[in-house]
Protein backbone atom coordinates (compact mmCIF):
# COMPACT_ATOMS: atom_id res chain seq x y z
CA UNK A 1 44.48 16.13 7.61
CA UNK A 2 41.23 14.80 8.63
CA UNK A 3 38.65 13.67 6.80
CA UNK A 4 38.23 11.35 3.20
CA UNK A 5 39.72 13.80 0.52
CA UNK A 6 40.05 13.35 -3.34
CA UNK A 7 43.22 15.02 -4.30
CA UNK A 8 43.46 15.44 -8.52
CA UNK A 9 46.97 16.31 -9.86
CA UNK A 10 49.43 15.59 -12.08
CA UNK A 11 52.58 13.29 -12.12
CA UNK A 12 55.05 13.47 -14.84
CA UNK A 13 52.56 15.46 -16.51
CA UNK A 14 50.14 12.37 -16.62
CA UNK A 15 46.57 12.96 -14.70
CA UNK A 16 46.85 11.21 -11.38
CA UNK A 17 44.22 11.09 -8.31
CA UNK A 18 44.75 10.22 -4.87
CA UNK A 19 42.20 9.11 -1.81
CA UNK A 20 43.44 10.01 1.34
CA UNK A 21 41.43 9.52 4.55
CA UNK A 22 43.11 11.06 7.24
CA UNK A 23 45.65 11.85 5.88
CA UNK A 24 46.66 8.19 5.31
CA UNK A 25 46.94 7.49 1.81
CA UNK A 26 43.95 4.91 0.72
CA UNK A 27 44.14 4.36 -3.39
CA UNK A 28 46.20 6.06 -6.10
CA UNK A 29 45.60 6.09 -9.48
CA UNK A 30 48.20 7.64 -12.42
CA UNK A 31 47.51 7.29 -16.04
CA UNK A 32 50.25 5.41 -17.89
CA UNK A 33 52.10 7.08 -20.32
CA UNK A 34 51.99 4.77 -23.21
CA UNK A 35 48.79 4.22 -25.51
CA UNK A 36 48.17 0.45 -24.23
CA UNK A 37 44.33 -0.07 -22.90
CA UNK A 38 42.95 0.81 -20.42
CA UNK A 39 40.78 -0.92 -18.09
CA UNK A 40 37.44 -0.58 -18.72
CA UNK A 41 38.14 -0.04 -22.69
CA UNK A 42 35.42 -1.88 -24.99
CA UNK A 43 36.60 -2.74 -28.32
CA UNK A 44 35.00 -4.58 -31.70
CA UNK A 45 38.00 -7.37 -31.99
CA UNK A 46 38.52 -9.84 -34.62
CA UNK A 47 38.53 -13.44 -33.39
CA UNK A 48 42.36 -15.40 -34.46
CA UNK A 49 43.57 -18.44 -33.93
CA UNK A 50 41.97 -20.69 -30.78
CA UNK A 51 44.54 -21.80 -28.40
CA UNK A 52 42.75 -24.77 -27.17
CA UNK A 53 45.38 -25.50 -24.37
CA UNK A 54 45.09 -22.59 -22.56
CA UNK A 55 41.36 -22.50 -22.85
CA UNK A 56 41.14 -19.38 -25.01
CA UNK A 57 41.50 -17.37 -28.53
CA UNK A 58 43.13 -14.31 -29.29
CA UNK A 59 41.32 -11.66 -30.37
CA UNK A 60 42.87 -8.89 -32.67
CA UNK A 61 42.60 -5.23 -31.33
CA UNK A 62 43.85 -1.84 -33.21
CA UNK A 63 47.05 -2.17 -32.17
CA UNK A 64 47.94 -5.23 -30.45
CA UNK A 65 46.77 -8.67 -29.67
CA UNK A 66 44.25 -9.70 -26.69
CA UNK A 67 43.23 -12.97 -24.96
CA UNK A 68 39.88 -14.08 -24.42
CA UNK A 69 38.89 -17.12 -22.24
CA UNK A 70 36.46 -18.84 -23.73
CA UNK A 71 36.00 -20.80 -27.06
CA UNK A 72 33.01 -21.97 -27.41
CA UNK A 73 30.92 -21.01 -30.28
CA UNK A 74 33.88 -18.33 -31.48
CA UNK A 75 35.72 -19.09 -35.03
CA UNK A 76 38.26 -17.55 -36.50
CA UNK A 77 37.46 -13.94 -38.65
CA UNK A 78 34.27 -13.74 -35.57
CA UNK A 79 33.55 -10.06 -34.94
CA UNK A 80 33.33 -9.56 -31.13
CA UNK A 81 32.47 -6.79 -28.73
CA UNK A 82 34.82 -7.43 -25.71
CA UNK A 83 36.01 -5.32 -22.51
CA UNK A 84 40.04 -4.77 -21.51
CA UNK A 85 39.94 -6.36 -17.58
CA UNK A 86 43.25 -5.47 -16.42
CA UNK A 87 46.60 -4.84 -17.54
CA UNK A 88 48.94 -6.58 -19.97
CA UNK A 89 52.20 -8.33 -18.84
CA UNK A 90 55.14 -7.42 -20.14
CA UNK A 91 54.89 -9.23 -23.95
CA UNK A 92 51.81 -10.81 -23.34
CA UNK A 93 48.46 -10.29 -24.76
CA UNK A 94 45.94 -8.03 -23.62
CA UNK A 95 43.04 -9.95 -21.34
CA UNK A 96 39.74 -9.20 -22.09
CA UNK A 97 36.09 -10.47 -21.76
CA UNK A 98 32.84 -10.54 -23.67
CA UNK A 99 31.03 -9.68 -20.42
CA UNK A 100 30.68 -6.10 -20.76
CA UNK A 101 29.55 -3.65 -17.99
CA UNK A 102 28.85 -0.32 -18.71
CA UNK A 103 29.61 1.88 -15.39
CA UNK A 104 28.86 5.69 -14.01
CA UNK A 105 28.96 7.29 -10.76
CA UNK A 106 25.24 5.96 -10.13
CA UNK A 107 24.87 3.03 -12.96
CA UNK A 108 26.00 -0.48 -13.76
CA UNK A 109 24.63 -0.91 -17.06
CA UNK A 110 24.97 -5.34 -18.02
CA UNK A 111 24.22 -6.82 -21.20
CA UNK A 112 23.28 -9.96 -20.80
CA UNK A 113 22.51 -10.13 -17.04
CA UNK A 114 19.40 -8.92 -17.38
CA UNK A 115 17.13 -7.62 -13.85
CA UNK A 116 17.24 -3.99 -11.52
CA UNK A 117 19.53 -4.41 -8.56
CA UNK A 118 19.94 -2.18 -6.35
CA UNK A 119 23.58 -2.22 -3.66
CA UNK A 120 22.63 -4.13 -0.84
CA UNK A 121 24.52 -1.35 1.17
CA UNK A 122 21.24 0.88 0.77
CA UNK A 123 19.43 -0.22 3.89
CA UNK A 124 16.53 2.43 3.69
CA UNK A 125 13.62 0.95 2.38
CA UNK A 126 11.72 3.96 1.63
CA UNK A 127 14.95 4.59 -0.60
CA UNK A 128 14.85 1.22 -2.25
CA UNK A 129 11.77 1.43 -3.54
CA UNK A 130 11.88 5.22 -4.40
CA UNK A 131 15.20 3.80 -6.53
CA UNK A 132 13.19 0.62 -7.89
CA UNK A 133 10.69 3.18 -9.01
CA UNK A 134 13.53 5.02 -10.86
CA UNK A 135 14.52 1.72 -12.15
CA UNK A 136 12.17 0.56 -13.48
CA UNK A 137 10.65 3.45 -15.57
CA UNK A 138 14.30 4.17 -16.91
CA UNK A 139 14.61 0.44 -18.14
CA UNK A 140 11.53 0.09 -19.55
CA UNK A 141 11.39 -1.82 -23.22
CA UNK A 142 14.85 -3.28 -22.43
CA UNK A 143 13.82 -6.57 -22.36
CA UNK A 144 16.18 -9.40 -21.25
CA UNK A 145 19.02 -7.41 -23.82
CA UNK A 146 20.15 -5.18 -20.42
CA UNK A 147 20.28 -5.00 -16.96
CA UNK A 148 21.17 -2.60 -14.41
CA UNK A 149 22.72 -2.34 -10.91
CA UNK A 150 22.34 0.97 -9.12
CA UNK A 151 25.41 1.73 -7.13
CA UNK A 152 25.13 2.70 -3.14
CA UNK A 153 26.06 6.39 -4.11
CA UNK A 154 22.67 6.97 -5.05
CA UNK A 155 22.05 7.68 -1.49
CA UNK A 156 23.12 11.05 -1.74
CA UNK A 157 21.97 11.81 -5.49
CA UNK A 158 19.37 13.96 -6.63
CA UNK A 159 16.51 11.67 -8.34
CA UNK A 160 17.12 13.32 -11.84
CA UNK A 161 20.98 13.05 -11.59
CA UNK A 162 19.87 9.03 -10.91
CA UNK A 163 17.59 8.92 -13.89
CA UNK A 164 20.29 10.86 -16.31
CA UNK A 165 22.54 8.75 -15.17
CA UNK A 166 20.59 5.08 -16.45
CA UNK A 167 20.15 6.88 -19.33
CA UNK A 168 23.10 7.99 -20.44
CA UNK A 169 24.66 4.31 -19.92
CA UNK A 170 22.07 2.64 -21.37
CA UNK A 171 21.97 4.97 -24.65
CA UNK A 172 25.85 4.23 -24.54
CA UNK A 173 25.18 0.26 -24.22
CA UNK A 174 22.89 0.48 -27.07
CA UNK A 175 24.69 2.22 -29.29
CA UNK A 176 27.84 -0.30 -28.64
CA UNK A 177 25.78 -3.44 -28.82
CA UNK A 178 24.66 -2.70 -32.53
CA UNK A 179 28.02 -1.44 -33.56
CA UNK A 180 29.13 -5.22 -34.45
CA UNK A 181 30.42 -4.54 -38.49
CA UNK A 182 33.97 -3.95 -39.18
CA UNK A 183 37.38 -4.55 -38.66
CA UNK A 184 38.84 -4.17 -35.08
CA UNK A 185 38.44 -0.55 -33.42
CA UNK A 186 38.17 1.11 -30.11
CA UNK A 187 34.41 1.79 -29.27
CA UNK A 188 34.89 2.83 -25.43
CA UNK A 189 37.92 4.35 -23.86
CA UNK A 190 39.16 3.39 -20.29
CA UNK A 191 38.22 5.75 -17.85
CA UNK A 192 41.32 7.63 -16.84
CA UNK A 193 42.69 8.11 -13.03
CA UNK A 194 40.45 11.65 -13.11
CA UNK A 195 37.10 9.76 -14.51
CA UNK A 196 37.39 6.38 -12.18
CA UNK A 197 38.22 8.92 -9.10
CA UNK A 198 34.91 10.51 -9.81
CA UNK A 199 32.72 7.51 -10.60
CA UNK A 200 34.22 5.18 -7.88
CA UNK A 201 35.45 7.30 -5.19
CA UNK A 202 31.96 8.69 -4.64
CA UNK A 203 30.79 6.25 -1.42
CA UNK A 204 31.16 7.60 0.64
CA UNK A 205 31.17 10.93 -0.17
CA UNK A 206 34.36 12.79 -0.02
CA UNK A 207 34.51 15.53 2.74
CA UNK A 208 36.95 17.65 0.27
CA UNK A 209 37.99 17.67 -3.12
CA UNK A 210 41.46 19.30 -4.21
CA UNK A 211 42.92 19.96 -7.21
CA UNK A 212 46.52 20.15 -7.74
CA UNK A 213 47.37 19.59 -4.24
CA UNK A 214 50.11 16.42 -4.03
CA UNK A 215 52.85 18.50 -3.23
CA UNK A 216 50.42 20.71 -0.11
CA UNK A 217 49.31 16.99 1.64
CA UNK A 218 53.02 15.22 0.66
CA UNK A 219 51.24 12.53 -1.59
CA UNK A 220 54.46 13.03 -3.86
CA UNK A 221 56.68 11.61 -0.81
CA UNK A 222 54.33 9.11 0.55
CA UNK A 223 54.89 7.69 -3.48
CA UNK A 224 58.62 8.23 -3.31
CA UNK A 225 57.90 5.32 -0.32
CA UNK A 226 55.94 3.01 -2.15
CA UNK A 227 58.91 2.73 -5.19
CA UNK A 228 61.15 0.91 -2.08
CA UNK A 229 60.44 -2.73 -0.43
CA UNK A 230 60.26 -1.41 2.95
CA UNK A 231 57.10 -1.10 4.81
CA UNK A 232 57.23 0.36 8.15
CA UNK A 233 54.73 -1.38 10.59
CA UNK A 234 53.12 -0.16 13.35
CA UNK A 235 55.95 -0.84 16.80
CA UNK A 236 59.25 -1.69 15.29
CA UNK A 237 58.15 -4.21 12.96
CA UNK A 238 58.45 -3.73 9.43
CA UNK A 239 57.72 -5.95 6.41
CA UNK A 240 59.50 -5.93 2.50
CA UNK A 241 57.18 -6.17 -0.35
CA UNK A 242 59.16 -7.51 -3.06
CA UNK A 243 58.14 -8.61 -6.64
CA UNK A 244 59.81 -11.31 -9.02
CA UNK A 245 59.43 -12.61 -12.46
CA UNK A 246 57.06 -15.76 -10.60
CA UNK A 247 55.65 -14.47 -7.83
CA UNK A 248 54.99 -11.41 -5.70
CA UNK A 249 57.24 -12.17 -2.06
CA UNK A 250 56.65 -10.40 1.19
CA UNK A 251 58.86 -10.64 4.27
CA UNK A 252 57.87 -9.66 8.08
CA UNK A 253 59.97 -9.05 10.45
CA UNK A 254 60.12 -8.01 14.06
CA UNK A 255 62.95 -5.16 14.23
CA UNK A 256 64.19 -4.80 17.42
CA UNK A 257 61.08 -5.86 19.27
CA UNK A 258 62.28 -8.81 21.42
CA UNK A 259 59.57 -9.37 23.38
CA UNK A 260 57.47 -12.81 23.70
CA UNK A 261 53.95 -10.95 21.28
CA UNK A 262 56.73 -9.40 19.34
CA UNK A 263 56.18 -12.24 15.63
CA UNK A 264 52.30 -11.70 16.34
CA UNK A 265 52.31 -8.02 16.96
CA UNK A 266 54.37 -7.65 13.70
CA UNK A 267 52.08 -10.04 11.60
CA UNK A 268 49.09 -8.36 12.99
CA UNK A 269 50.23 -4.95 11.77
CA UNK A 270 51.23 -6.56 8.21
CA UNK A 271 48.01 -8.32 7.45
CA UNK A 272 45.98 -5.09 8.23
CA UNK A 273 48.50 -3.04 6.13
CA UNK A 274 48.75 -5.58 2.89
CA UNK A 275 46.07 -5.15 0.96
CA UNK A 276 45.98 -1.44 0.89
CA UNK A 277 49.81 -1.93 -0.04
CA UNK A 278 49.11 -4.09 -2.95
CA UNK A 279 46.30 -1.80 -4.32
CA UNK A 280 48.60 1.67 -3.73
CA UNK A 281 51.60 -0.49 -5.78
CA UNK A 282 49.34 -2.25 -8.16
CA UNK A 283 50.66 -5.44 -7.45
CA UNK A 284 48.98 -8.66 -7.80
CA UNK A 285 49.51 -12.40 -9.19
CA UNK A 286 50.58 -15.36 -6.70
CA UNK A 287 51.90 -13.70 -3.67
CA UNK A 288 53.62 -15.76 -0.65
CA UNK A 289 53.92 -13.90 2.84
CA UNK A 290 56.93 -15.33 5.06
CA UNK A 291 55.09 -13.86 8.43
CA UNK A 292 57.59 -13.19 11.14
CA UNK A 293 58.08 -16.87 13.88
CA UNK A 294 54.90 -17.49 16.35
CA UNK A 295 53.27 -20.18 17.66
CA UNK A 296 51.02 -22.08 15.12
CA UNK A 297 47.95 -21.50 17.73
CA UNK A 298 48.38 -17.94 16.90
CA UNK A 299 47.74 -18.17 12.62
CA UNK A 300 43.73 -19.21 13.82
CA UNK A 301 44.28 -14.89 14.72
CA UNK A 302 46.57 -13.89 12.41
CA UNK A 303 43.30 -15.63 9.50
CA UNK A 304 41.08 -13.90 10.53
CA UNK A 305 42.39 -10.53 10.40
CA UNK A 306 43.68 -11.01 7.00
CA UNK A 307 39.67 -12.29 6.17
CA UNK A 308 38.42 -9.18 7.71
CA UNK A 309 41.38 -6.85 5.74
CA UNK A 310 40.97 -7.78 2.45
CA UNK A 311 37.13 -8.30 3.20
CA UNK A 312 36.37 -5.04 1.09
CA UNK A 313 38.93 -4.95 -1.69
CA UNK A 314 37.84 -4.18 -4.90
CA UNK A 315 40.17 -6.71 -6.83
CA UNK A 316 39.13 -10.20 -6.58
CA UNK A 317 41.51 -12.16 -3.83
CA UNK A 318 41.99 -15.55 -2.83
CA UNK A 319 43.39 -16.19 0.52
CA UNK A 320 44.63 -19.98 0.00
CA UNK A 321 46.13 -20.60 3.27
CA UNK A 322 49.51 -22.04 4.79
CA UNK A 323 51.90 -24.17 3.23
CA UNK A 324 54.17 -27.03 4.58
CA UNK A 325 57.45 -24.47 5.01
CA UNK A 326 54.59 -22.19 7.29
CA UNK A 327 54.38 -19.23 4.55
CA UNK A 328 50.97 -17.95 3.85
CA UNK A 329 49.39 -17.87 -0.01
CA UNK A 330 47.27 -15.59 -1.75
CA UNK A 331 46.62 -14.62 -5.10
CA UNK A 332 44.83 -11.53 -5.97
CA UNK A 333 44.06 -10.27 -9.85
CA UNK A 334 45.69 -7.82 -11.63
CA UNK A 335 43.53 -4.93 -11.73
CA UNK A 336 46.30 -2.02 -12.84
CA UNK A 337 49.72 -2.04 -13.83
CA UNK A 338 52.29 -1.66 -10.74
CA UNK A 339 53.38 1.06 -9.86
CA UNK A 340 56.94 1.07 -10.50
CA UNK A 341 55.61 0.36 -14.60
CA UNK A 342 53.95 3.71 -14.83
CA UNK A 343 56.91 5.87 -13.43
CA UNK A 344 59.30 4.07 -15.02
């Protein structure tokens, strides 16, 4: 199977998407069966009680309790217009944000951050200023209230698709910016797996999209794999990706290769592999890699091939380094809830 490919199915009758370029699985995306928020969700909360300790307040939503980080000027019985960023923990509040963005396949609508950007992965410059153009006559009267970022899939848009886009988003920001009265209520669903397929898997453009087709390209096996620890490696290395209540650990090892490259070969393989395992099993949090034994004149290689691998993920990472015992540390946010939590 050649080719980048959007797949849109079902999995235990929940709406689930999958990105495969060829035919290796890339992202995966299932919609959780229980009613908890979604990423992306904008709600009017009710500010609670300040817990000054861990630099924050809770914030009442419809059904459940979220935590904001920030303090400052916000007193209990505040009305607030905040975004869901991720996932809650098991029995911990929901973490949100007053920083809203509003987003569409072509738009990043941003209260607040007012100015026109434009994704510094258009290069054309008769483009860039055909999309300023567009910018800047769908913006107009906004002020410093809104700003906008158009996304690098406007290269392949129509002009009017661009322009309906802005619009639509910015109506939507408008209408949720002066929507401040009342007691705590969803204003803005989450997208769901279907929704964020279309609006971020759109650069580059897909060569194929399929509908109902994980059984046809075995996307329901290749998630069968990602519910075990063991990830086979390129050679006969493999590594185990295993979670726990502190931390996220992950083990490589060589397998039968005995020969002298054998630790770097293996470790090579794993850092290229890693983040595209985290993001298929929606892990995140502190993670600590035990990398299989080689020389310490060979980690100078193995850092800059995890640099370059996680060098495009979406979810903010922090590559820390080595410790003392030789593991390597990295903590990357919580953008989704695992895997193993949405099948379960």
């Amino acid at each position: 199977m050649k080719g980048r490919i959007v797949i849109l199915d079902e999995v235990q009758g929940r709406p689930a998407a999958a990105l495969m370029v060829d035919g290796v699985l890339q992202d995966l995306l299932i919609d959780p069966e229980t009613d908890a928020a979604l990423p992306g969700a904008i709600y009017r909360v009710v500010a609670d009680r300040p817990m000054k300790g861990q630099g924050g307040v809770f914030v009442k939503l419809p059904s459940e309790m979220g935590f904001l980080r920030q303090t400052a000027g916000i007193a209990p019985g505040a009305r607030l217009l905040v975004q869901v960023t991720g996932p809650a923990e098991g029995g911990k509040a929901v973490p949100v944000t007053t920083r809203l963005l509003f987003k569409s396949r072509y738009a990043i609508v941003t209260p607040g951050a007012p100015g026109l950007n434009i994704s510094r992965r258009v290069k054309d410059d008769d483009l860039r200023a055909d999309l300023q153009a567009i910018a800047d006559t769908a913006m107009a009267g906004v002020g410093d209230t809104l700003g906008l970022i158009l996304r690098s899939a406007c290269e392949s848009a129509d002009a009017d698709e661009i322009a309906g886009d802005i619009a639509t988003m910015r109506a939507l920001a408008e209408a949720v910016l002066a929507d401040t009265q009342g007691g705590p209520e969803l204003l803005v669903e989450g997208a769901s797996a279907h929704d964020t397929a279309w609006r971020d898997w759109a650069d580059p453009a897909p060569d194929e999209v399929l509908t109902g087709g994980f059984a046809d390209c075995g996307v329901l096996e290749m998630i069968d794999a990602l519910l075990t620890p063991r990830v086979d490696l390129s050679g006969d290395g493999h590594m185990m990706v295993e979670p726990t209540r502190a931390l996220l650990a992950v083990d490589v090892n060589t397998g039968g290769d005995t020969t002298p490259a054998a630790g770097l070969k293996a470790n090579i393989a794993a850092a290229r592999d890693l983040p595209r395992q985290l993001r298929l099993r929606g892990l995140g949090g502190q993670i600590v890699v035990d990398f299989a034994p080689m020389p310490k004149r060979d980690r100078a290689v193995l850092d800059q091939v995890l640099r370059a691998a996680f060098k495009g993920e979406a979810a903010e990472t922090s590559l820390v380094g080595w410790t003392t015992l030789g593991l390597y540390e990295l903590v990357r946010k919580r953008d989704r809830l695992t895997l193993a939590e949405v099948l379960a």
